[in-house]
C-alpha atoms as a PDB file:
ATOM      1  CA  UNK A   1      13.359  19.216 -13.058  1.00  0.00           C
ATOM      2  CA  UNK A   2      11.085  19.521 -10.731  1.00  0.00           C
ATOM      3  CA  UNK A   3       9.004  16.261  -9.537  1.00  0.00           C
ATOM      4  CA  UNK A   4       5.080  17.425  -8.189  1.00  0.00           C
ATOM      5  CA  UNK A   5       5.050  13.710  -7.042  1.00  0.00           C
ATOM      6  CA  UNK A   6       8.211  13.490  -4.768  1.00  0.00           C
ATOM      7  CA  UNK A   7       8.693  10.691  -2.315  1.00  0.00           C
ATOM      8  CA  UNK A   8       7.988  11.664   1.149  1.00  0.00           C
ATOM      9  CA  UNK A   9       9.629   9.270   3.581  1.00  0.00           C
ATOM     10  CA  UNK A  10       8.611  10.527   6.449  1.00  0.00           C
ATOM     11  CA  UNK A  11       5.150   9.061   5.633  1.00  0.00           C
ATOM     12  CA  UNK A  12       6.624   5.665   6.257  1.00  0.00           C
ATOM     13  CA  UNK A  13       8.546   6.340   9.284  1.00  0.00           C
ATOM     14  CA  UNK A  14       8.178   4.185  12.198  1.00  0.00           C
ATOM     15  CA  UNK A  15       9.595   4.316  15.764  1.00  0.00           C
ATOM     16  CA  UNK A  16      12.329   1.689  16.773  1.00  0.00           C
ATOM     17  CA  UNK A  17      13.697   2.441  20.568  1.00  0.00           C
ATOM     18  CA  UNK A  18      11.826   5.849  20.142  1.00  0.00           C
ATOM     19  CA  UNK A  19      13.979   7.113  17.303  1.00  0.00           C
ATOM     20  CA  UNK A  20      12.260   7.606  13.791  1.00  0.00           C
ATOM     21  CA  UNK A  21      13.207   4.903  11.500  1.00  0.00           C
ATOM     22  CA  UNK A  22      13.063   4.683   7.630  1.00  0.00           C
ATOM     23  CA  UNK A  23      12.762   0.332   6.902  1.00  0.00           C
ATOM     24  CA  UNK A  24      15.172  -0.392   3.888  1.00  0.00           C
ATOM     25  CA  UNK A  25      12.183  -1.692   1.472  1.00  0.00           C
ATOM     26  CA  UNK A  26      10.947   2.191   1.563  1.00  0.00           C
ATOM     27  CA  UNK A  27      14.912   3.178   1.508  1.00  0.00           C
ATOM     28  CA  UNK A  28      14.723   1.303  -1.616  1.00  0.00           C
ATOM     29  CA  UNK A  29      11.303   2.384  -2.720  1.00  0.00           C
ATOM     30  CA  UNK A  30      12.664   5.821  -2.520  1.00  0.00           C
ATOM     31  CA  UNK A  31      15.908   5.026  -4.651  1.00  0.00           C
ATOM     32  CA  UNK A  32      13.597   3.752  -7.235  1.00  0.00           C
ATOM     33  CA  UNK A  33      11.440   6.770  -7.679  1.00  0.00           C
ATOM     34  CA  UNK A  34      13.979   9.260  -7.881  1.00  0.00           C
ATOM     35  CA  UNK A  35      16.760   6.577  -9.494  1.00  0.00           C
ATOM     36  CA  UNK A  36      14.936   4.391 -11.373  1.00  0.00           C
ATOM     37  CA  UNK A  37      18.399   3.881 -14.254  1.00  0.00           C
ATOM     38  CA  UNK A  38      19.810   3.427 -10.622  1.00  0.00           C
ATOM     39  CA  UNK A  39      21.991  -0.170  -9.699  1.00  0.00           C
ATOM     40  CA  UNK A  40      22.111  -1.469  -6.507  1.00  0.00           C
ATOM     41  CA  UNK A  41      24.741  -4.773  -6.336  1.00  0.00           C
ATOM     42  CA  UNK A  42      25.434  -6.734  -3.298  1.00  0.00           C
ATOM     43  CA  UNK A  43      27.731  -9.124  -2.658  1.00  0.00           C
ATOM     44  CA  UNK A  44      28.716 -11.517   0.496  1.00  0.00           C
ATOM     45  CA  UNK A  45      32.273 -11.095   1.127  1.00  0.00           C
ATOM     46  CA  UNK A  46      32.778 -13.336   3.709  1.00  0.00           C
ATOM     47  CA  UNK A  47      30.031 -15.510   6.040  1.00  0.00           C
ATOM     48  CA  UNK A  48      32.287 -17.913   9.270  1.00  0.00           C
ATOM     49  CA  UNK A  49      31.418 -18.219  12.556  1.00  0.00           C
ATOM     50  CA  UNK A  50      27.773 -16.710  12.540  1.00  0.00           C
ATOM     51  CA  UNK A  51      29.052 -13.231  10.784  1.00  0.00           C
ATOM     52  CA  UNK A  52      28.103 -12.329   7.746  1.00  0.00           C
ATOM     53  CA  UNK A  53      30.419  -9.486   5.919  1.00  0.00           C
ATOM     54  CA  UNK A  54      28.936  -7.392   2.350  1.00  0.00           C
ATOM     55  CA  UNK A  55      29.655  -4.973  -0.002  1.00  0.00           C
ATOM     56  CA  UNK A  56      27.046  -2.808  -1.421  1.00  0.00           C
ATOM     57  CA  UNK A  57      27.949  -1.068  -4.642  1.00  0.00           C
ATOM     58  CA  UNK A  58      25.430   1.455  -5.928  1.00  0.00           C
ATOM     59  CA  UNK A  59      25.181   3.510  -9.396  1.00  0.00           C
ATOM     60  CA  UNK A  60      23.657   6.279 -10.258  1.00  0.00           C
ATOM     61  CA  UNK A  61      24.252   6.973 -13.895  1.00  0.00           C
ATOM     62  CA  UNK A  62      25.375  10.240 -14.842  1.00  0.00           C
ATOM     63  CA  UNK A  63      25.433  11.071 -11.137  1.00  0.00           C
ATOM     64  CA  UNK A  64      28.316   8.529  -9.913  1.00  0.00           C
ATOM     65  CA  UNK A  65      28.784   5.477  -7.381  1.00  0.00           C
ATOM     66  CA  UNK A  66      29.798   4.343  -4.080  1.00  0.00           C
ATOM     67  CA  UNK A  67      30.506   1.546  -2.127  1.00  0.00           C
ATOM     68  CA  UNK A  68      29.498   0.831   1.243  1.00  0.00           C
ATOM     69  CA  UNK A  69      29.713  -2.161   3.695  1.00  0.00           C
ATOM     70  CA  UNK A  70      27.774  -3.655   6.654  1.00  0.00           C
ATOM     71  CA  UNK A  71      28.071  -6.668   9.296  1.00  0.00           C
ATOM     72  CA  UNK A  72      26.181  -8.705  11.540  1.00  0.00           C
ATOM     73  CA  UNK A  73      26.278 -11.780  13.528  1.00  0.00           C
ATOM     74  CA  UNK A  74      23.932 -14.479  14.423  1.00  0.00           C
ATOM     75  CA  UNK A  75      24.779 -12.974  17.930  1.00  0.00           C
ATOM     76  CA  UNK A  76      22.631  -9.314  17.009  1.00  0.00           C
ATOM     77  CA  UNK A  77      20.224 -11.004  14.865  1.00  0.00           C
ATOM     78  CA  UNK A  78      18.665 -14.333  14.039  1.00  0.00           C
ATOM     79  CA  UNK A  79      18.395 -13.572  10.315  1.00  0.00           C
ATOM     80  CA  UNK A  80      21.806 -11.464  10.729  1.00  0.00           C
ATOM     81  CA  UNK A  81      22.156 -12.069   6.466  1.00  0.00           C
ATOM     82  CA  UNK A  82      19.528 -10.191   5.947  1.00  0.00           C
ATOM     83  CA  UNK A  83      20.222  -7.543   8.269  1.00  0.00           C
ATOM     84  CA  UNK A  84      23.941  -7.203   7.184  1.00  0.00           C
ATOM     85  CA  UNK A  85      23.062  -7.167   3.107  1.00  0.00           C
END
């Protein structure tokens, strides 16, 4: 199938420490246009001492599923949830 109306993300690149960057609401944005039967489930694993620990699950019917993880502490970021989900 071909889509005339692909998602181009390097329209929404920006530069962070000179390196192009793609922000995770166009990552998603993205997902959605060429996923949109797609799940995305996140959960917090664990949250002491500042660090905050998830698991992101995502499903792509017909297509298959992973799982991935991130981290960060109150140390890297003040709102280090919402940079580890």
């Amino acid at each position: 199938m071909t889509d005339t109306t692909a998602f181009d993300p390097k329209k929404y690149l920006t530069r962070v420490n000179g390196a192009e960057y793609l922000e995770v609401k166009w990552r998603l944005v993205w997902f959605r246009h060429d996923n949109p039967n797609g799940r995305i489930h996140t959960e917090l694993v664990t949250h002491e001492d500042n660090v905050a620990v998830f698991r992101a699950y995502v499903e792509i019917p017909e297509h298959g599923s992973a799982t991935g993880w991130g981290s960060e502490s109150a140390g890297d970021f003040r709102d280090y949830l919402e940079k580890a989900e």
